[in-house]
Protein backbone atom coordinates (compact mmCIF):
# COMPACT_ATOMS: atom_id res chain seq x y z
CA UNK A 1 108.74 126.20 93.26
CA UNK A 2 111.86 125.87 95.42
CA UNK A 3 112.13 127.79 98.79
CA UNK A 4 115.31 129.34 97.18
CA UNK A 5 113.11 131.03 94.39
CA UNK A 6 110.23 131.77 95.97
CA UNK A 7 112.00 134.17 98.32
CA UNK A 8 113.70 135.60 95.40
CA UNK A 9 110.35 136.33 93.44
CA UNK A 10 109.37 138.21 96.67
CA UNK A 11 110.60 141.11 95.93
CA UNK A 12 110.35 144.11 97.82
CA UNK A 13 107.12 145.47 96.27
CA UNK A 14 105.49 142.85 97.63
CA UNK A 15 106.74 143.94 100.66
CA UNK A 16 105.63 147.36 100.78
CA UNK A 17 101.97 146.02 99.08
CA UNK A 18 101.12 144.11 101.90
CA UNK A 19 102.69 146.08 105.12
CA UNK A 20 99.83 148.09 105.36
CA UNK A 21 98.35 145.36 106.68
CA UNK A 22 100.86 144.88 109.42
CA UNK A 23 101.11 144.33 112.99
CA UNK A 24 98.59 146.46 115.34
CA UNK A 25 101.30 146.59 118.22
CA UNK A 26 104.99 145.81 118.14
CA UNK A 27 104.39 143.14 121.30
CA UNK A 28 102.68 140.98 118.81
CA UNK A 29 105.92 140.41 117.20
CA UNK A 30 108.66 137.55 116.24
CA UNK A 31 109.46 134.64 118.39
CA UNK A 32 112.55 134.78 120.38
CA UNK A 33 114.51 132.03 118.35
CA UNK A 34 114.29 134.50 115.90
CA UNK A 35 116.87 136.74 116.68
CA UNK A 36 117.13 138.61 113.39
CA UNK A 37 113.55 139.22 112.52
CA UNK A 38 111.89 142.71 112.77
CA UNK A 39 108.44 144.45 112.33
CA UNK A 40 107.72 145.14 108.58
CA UNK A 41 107.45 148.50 107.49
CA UNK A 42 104.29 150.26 104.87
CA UNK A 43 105.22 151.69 102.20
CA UNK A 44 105.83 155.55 102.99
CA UNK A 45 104.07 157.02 99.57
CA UNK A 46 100.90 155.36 101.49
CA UNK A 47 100.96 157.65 104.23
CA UNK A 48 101.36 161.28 102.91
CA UNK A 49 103.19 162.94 105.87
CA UNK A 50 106.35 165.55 105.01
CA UNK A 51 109.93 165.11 105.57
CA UNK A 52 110.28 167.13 109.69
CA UNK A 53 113.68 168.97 108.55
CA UNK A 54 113.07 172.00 110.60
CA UNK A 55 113.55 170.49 113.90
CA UNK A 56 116.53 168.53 112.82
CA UNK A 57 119.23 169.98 114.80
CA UNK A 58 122.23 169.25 116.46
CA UNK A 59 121.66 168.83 120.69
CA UNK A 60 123.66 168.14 123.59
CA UNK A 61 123.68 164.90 125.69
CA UNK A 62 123.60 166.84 129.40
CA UNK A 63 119.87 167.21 129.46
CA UNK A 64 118.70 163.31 128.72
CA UNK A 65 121.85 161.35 130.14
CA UNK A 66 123.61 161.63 133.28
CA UNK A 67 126.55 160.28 131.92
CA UNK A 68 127.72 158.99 128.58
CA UNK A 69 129.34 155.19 129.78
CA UNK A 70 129.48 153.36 126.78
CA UNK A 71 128.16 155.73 124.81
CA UNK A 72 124.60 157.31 124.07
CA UNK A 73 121.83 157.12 121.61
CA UNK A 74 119.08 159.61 121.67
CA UNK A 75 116.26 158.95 119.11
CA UNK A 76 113.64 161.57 118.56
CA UNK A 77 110.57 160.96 117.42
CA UNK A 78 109.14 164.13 116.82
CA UNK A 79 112.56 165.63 114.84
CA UNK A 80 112.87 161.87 113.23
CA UNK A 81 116.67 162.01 114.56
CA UNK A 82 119.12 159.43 115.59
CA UNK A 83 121.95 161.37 117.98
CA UNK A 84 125.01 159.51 118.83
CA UNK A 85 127.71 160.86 121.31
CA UNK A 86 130.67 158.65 122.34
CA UNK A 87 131.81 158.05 125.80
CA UNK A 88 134.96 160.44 125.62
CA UNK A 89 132.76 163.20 123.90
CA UNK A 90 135.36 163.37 120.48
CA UNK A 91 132.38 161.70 118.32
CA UNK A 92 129.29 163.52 117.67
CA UNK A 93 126.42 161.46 114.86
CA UNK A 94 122.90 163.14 113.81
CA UNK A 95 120.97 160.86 111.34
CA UNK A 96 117.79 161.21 110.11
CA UNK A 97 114.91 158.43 110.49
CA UNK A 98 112.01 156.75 109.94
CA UNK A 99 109.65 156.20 112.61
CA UNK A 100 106.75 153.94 113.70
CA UNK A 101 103.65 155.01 111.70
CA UNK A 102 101.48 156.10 114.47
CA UNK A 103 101.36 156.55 118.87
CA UNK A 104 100.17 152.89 119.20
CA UNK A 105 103.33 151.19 117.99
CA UNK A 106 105.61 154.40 119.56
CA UNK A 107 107.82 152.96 122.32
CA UNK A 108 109.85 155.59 124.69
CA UNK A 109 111.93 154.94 127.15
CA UNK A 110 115.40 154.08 128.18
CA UNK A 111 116.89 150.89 127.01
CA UNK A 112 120.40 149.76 125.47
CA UNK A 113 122.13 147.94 122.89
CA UNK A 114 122.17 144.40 123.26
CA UNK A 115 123.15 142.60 120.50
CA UNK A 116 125.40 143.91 117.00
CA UNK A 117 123.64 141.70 113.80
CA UNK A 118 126.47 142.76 110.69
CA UNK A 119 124.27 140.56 108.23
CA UNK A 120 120.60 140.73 109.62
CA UNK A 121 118.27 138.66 107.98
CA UNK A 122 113.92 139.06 108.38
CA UNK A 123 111.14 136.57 109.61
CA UNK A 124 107.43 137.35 109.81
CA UNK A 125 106.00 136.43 112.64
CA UNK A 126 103.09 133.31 112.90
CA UNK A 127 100.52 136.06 112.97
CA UNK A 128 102.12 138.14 110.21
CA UNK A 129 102.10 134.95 107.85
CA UNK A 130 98.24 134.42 109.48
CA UNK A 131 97.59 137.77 108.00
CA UNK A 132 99.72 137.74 104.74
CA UNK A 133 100.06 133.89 103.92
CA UNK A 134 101.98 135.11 100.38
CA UNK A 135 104.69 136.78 102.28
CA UNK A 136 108.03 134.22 102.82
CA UNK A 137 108.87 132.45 105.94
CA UNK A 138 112.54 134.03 105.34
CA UNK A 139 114.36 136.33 103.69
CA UNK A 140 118.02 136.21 103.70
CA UNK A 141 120.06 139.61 103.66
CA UNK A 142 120.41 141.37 101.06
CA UNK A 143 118.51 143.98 99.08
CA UNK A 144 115.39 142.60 99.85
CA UNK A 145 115.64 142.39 103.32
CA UNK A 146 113.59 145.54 105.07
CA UNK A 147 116.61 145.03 107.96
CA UNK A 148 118.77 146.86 105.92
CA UNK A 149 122.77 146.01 106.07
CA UNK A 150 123.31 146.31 109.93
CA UNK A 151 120.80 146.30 112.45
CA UNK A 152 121.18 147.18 116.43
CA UNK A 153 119.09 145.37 118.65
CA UNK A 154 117.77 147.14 121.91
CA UNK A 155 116.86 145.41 125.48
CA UNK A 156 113.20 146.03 124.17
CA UNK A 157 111.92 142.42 122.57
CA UNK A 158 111.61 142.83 118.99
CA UNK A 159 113.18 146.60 118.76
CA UNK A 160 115.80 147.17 116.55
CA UNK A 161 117.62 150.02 114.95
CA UNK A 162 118.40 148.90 111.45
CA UNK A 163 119.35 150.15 108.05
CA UNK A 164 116.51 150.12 104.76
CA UNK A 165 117.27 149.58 101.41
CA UNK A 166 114.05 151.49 101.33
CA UNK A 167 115.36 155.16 101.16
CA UNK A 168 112.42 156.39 100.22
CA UNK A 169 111.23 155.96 104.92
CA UNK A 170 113.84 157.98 106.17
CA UNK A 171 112.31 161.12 107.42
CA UNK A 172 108.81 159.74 107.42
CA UNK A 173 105.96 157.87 109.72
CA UNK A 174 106.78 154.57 108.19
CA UNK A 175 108.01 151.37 110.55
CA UNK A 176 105.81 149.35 112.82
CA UNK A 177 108.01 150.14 115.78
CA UNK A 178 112.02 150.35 115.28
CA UNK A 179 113.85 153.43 114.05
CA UNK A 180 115.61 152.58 110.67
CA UNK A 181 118.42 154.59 109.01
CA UNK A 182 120.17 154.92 105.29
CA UNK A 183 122.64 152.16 105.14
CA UNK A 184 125.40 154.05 104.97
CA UNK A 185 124.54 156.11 108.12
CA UNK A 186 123.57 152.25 110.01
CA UNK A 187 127.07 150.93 108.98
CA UNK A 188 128.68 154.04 110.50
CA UNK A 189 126.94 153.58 113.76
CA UNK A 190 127.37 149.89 113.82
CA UNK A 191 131.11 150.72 114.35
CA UNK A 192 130.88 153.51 116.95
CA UNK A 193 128.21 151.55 118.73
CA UNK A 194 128.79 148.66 121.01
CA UNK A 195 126.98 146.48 123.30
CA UNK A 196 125.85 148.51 126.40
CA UNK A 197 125.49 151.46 124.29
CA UNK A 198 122.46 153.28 126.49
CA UNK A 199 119.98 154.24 123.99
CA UNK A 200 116.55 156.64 124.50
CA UNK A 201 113.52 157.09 122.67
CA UNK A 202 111.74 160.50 123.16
């Protein structure tokens, strides 16, 4: 079977069949030749936890940024909220989430926008394909790629925030470490986004 068609039988229930058995920590991740690989995410009707709409308000930027150069990013984990404010203050984003399935593969912290992918495409990592020796060493974008249509990568090795064709995640426990959003809501914060955009996990 060509390379060509076995990616294309791959199809994304294979993907969510065999996440559960993902990584055990986001450091054990992608090499970094690989710049548009990401963690695989479970499949979120595994893991039983409710949408968090209650806490999904808007906030201002004043009490987790001292200023708002090139822009801010505030994710939070516990609402499962993306918050975007731009540098002059006129733009305001909230967007709901998914997040990393448990504390173990939870990163918070300050980091930053380092690189803008507008096609990203998805690599398991040597230990991934250790693990799950079925799954493809590639899968191009499209709508089997668990990267979504845009993906943001962060100072943090391996961290991205990305889109999911998946819409099923958003609002659930359900990546292996980066914060993914619906595809329309990625694309929009592709373009207010640039590189240097200060970004914090809480």
């Amino acid at each position: 079977m060509s390379g060509k068609r076995i990616v294309q039988a791959f199809n994304r229930r294979a993907f969510l069949a065999g996440a559960a058995a993902a990584l055990g920590a986001p450091a054990v991740a992608q090499q970094s030749q690989m710049p548009g690989s990401t963690e695989i995410e479970t499949d979120p009707a595994q893991e039983g936890v409710r949408r968090n709409l209650s806490s999904f308000r808007s906030l201002d930027w004043q009490p987790y940024f001292s200023d708002l150069a090139k822009g801010a990013i505030l994710v939070d984990t516990t609402s499962r909220a993306l918050h975007y404010w731009s540098e002059d203050e006129r733009t305001y984003r909230l967007y709901p989430t998914s997040v990393p399935l448990s504390e173990e593969l939870t990163r918070r912290g300050r980091t930053r926008v380092t690189l803008k992918d507008p096609e990203p495409d998805w690599r398991p990592t040597p230990s991934m394909k250790e693990r799950n020796p079925e799954w493809p060493d590639y899968v191009p974008p499209g709508p089997d790629n668990p990267m979504g249509t845009r993906a943001l990568h962060l100072s943090w090795t391996y961290y991205r925030i990305h889109g999911t064709h998946d819409t099923r995640k958003i609002g659930r426990r359900s990546s292996n470490g980066c914060i993914g959003l619906y595809n329309r809501h990625i694309e929009e914060l592709f373009e207010l986004a640039e590189v240097g955009t200060q970004v914090l996990l809480i």
